[in-house]
N, C-alpha and C. Protein backbone atom coordinates (compact mmCIF):
# COMPACT_ATOMS: atom_id res chain seq x y z
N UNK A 1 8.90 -5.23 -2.36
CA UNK A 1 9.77 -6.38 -2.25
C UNK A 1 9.95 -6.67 -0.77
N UNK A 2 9.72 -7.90 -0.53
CA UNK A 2 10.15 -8.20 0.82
C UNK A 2 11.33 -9.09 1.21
N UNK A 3 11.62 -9.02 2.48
CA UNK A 3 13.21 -9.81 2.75
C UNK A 3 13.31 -10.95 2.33
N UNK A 4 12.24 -11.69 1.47
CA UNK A 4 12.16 -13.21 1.09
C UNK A 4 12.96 -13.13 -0.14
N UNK A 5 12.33 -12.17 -0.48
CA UNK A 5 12.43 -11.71 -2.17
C UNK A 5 14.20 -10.78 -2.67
N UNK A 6 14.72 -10.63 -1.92
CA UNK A 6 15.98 -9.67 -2.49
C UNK A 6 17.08 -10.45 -3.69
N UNK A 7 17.70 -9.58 -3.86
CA UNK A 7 18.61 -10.10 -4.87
C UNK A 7 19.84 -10.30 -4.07
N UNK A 8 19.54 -12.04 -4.29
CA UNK A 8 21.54 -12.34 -3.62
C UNK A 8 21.97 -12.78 -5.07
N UNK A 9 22.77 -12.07 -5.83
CA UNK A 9 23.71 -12.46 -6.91
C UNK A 9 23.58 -13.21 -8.08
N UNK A 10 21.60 -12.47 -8.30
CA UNK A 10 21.03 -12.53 -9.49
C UNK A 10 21.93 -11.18 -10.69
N UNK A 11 22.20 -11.92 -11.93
CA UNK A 11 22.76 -10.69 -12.85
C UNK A 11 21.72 -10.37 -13.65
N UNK A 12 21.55 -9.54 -14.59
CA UNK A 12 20.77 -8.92 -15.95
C UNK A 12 19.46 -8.44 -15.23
N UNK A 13 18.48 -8.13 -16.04
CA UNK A 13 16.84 -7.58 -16.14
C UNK A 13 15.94 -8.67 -15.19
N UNK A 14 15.31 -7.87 -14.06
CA UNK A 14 14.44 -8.84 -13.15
C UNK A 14 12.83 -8.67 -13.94
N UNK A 15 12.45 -9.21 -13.67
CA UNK A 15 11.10 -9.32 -13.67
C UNK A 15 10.10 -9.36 -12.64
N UNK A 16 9.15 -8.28 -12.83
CA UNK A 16 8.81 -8.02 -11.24
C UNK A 16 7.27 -7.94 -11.59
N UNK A 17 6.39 -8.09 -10.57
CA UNK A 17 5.12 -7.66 -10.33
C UNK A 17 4.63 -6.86 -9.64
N UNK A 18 4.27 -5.40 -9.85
CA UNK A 18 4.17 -4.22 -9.32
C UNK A 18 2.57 -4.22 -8.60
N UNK A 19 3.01 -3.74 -7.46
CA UNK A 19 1.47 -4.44 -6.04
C UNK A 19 1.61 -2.72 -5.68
N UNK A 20 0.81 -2.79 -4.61
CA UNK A 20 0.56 -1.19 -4.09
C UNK A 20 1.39 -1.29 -2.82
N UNK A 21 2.37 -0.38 -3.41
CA UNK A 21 3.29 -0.18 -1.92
C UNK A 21 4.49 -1.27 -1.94
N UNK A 22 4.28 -1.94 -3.08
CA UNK A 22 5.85 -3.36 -2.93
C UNK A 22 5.72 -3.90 -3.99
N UNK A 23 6.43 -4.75 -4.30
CA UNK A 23 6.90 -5.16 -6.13
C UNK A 23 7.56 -6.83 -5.36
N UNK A 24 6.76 -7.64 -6.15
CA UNK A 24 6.92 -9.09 -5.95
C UNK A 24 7.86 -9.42 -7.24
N UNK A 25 8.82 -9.94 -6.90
CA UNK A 25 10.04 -10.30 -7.87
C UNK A 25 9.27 -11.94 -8.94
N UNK A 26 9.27 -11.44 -9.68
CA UNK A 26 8.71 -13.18 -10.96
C UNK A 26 10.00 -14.03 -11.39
N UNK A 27 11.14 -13.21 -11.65
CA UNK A 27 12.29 -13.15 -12.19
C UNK A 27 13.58 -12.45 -11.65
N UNK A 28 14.63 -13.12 -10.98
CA UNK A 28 15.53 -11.98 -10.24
C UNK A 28 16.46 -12.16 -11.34
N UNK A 29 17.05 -10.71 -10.46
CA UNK A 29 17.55 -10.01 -11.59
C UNK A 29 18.53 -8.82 -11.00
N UNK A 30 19.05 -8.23 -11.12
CA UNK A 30 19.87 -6.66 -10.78
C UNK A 30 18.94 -5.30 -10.97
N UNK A 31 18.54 -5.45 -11.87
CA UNK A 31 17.40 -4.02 -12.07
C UNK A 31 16.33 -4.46 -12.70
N UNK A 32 15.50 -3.15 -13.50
CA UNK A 32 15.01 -3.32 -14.17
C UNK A 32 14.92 -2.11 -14.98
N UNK A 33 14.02 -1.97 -16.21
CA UNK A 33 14.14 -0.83 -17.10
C UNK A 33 13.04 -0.06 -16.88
N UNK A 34 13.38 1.53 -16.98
CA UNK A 34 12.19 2.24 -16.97
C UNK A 34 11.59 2.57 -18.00
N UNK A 35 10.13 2.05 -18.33
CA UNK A 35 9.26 2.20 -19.13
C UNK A 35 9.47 3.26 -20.31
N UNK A 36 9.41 4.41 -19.68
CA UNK A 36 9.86 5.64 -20.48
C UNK A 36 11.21 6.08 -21.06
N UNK A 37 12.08 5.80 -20.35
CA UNK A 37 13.42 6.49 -20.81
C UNK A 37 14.37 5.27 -21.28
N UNK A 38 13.87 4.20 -20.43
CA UNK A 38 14.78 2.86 -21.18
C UNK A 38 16.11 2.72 -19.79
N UNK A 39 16.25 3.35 -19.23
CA UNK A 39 17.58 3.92 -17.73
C UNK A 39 17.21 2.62 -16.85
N UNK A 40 18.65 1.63 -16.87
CA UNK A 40 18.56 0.50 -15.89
C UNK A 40 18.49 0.92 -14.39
N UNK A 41 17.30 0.50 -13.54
CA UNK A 41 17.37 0.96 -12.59
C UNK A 41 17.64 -0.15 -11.53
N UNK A 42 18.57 -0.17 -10.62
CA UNK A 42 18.85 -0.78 -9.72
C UNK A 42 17.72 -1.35 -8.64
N UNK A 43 17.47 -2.70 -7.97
CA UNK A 43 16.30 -2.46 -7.33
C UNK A 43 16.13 -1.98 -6.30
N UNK A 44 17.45 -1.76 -5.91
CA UNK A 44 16.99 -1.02 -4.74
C UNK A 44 16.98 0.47 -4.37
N UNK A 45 16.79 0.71 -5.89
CA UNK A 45 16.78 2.12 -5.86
C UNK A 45 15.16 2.31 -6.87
N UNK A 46 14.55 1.59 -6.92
CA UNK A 46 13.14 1.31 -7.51
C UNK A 46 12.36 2.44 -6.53
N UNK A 47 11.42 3.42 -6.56
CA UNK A 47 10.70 4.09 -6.25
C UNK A 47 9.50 4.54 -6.67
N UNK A 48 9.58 4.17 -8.20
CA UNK A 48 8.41 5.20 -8.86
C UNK A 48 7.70 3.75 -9.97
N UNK A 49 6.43 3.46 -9.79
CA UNK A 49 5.70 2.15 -10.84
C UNK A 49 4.31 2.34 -10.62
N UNK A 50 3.78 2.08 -11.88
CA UNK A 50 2.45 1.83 -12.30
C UNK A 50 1.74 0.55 -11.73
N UNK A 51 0.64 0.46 -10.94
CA UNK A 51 0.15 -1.27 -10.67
C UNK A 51 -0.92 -1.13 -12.41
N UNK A 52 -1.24 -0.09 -12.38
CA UNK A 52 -1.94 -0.58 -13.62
C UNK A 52 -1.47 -0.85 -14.81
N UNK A 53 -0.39 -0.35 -15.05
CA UNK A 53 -0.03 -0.70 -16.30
C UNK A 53 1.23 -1.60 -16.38
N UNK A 54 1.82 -1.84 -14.99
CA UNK A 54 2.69 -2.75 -14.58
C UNK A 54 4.29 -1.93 -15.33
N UNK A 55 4.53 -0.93 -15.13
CA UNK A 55 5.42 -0.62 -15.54
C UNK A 55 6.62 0.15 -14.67
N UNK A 56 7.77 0.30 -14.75
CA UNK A 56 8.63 0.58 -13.30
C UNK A 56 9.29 2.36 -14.09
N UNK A 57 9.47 3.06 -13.34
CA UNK A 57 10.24 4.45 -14.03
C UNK A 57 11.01 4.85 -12.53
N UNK A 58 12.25 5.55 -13.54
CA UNK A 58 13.17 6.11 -12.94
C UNK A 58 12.75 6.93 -12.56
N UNK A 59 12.08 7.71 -12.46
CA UNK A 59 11.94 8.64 -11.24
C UNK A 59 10.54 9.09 -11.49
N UNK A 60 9.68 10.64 -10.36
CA UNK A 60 8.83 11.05 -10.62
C UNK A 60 8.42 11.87 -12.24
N UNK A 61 9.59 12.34 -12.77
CA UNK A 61 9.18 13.43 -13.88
C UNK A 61 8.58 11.82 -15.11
N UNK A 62 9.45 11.11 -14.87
CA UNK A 62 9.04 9.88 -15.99
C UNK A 62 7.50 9.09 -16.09
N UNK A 63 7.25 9.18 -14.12
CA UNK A 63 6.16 8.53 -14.10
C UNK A 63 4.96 9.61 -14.75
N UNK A 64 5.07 10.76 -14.84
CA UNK A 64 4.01 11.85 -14.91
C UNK A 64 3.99 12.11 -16.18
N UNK A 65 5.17 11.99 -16.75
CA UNK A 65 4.92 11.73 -18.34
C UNK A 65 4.10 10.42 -18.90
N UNK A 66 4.37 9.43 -18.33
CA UNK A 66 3.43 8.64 -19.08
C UNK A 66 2.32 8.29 -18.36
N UNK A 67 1.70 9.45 -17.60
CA UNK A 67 0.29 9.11 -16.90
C UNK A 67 -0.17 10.20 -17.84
N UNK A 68 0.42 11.08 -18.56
CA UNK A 68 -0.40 12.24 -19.54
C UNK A 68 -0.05 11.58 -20.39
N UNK A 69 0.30 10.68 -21.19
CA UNK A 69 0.39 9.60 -22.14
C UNK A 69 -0.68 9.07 -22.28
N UNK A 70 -0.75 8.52 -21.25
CA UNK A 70 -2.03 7.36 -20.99
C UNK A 70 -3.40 7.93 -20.96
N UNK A 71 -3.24 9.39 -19.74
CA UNK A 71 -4.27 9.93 -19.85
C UNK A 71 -5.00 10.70 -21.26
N UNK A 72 -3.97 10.81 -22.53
CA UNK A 72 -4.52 11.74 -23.20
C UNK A 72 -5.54 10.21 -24.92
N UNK A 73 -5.30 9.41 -23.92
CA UNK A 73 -5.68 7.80 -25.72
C UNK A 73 -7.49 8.15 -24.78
N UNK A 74 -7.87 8.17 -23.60
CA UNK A 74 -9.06 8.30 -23.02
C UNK A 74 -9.65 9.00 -23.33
């Protein structure tokens, strides 16, 4: 996300597009949900997302669960 892009006093679920290294906002918003656990995450506390599967997670243990998710349908 860049300084163009922040949330000035958007409410509910953003919609975002997950890039390598930054997340382009489609939809502002306050957070968004993590893929796996469903846990509203604040955006500026966003750290952990998939570009391939376009999906955002609360933290590292979430993202690693659903990369052995993903990895095990291959």
């Amino acid at each position: 996300m860049n300084r163009f892009e922040r949330n000035f006093g958007f409410k509910g679920e953003a919609k975002l597009r997950y890039l390598d290294g930054e997340v382009q906002v489609v939809t502002p918003g306050e957070f968004v949900r993590c893929a796996v656990t469903g846990t509203a995450i604040p955006l500026d506390e966003l750290r952990y997302w998939s570009v391939a599967l376009q999906e955002p997670y609360v933290d590292a243990a979430a993202s690693l669960k659903r990369v052995r998710e993903t990895s095990e349908k291959t």
